[in-house]
Protein backbone atom coordinates (compact mmCIF):
# COMPACT_ATOMS: atom_id res chain seq x y z
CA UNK A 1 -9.66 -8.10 10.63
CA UNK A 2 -11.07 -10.97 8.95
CA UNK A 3 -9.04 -14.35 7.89
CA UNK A 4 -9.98 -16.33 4.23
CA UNK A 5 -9.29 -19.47 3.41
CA UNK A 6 -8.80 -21.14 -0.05
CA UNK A 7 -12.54 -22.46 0.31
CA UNK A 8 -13.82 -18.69 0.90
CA UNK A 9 -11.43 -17.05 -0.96
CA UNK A 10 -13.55 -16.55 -4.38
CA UNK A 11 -17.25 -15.28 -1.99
CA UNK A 12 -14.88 -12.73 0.19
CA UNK A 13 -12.00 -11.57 -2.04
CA UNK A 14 -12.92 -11.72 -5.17
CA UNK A 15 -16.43 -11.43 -5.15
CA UNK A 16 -16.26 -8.42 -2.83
CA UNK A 17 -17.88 -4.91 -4.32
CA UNK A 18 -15.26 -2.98 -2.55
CA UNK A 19 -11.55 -3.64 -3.37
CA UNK A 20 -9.80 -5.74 -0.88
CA UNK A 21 -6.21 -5.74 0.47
CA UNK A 22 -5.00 -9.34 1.36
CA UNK A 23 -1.73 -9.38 3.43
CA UNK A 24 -0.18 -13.20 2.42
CA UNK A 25 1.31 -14.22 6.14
CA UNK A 26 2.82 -16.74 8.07
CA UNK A 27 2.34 -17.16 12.30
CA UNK A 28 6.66 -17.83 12.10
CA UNK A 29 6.70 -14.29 10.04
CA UNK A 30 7.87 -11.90 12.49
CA UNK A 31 7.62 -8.77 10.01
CA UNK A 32 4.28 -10.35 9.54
CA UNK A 33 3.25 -9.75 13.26
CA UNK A 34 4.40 -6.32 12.72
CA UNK A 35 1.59 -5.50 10.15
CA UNK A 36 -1.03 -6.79 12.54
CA UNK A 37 -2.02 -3.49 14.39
CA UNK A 38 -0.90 -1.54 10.79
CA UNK A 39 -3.67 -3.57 9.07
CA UNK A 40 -6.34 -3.31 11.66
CA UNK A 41 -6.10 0.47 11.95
CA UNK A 42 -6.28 0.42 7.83
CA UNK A 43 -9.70 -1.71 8.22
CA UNK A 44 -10.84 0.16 10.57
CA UNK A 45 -9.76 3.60 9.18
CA UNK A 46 -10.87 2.91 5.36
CA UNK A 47 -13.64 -0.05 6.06
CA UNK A 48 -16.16 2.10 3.70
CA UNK A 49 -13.80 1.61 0.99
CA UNK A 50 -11.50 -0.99 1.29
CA UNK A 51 -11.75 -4.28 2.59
CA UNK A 52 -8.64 -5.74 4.74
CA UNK A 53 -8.39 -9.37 5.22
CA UNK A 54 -5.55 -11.96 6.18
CA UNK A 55 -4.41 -15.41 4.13
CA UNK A 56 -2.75 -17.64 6.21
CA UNK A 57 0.08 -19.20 3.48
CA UNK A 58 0.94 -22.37 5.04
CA UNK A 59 -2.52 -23.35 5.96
CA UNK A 60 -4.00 -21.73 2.69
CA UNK A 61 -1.39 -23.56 -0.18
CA UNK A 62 -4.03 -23.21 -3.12
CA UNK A 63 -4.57 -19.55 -2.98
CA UNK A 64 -0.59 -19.01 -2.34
CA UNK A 65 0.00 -20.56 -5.33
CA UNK A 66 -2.29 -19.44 -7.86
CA UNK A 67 -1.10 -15.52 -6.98
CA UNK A 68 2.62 -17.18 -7.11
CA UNK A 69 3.35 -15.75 -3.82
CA UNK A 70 6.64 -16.59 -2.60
CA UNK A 71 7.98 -13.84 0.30
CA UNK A 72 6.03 -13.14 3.52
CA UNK A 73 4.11 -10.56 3.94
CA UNK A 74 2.83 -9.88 0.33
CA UNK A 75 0.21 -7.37 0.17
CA UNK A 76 -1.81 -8.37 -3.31
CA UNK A 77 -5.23 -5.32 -3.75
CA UNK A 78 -8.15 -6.93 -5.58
CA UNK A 79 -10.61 -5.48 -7.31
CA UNK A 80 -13.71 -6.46 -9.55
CA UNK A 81 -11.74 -10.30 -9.08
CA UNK A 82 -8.53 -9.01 -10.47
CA UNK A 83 -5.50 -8.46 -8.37
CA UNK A 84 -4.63 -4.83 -9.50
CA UNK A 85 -1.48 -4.38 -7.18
CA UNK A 86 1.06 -6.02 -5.32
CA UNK A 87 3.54 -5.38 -2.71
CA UNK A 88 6.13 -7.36 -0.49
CA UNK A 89 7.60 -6.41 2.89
CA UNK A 90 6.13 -4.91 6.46
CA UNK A 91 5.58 -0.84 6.29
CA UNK A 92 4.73 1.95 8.03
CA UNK A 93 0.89 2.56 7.66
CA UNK A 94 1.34 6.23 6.05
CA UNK A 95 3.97 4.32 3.31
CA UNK A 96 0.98 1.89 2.74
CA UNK A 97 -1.98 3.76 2.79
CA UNK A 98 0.35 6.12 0.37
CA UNK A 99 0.99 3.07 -1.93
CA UNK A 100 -3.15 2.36 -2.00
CA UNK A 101 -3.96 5.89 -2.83
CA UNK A 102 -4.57 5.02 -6.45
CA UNK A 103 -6.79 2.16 -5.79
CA UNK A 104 -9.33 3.70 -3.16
């Protein structure tokens, strides 16, 4: 699963052709930690259509900001450069591949 940073942000996320999830997280997030192995079975699972990367929030402060993200993890899906959906808190992978069904 790949990492962006508020330089790459714009080329990876919102410049991507496929829509992208971005999980908002924190290494002192232990819910957080619990989405690791959620998210990398998503990405590798739905890679064709959706695109699954992380923001690091503390190291990342622009890009936290301009989506007013305040709790950790935040899930926020982009698509076409437009965040289209957002969530907050860990889940189970079938509750968030569930939530995603309408934009896939």
């Amino acid at each position: 699963m790949d990492e962006v940073t508020d330089e790459d942000f714009e080329a990876e996320v919102l410049g991507s052709e496929l829509p992208v999830l971005v999980e908002f997280t924190a290494d002192w997030c232990p819910p957080c930690r619990q989405m690791g192995p959620v998210l990398s079975a998503l990405a590798a699972e739905e890679g064709d259509r959706l695109k699954v990367v992380q923001l690091d929030v503390d190291t990342n402060p622009d890009t936290t900001n301009a989506y007013k993200v305040l709790s950790m993890p935040t899930f926020v899906v982009f698509r076409a450069g437009e965040p289209v959906k957002s969530m907050v808190g860990a889940r189970p992978k079938r509750r968030l591949l569930e939530e995603l069904s309408d934009v896939l």
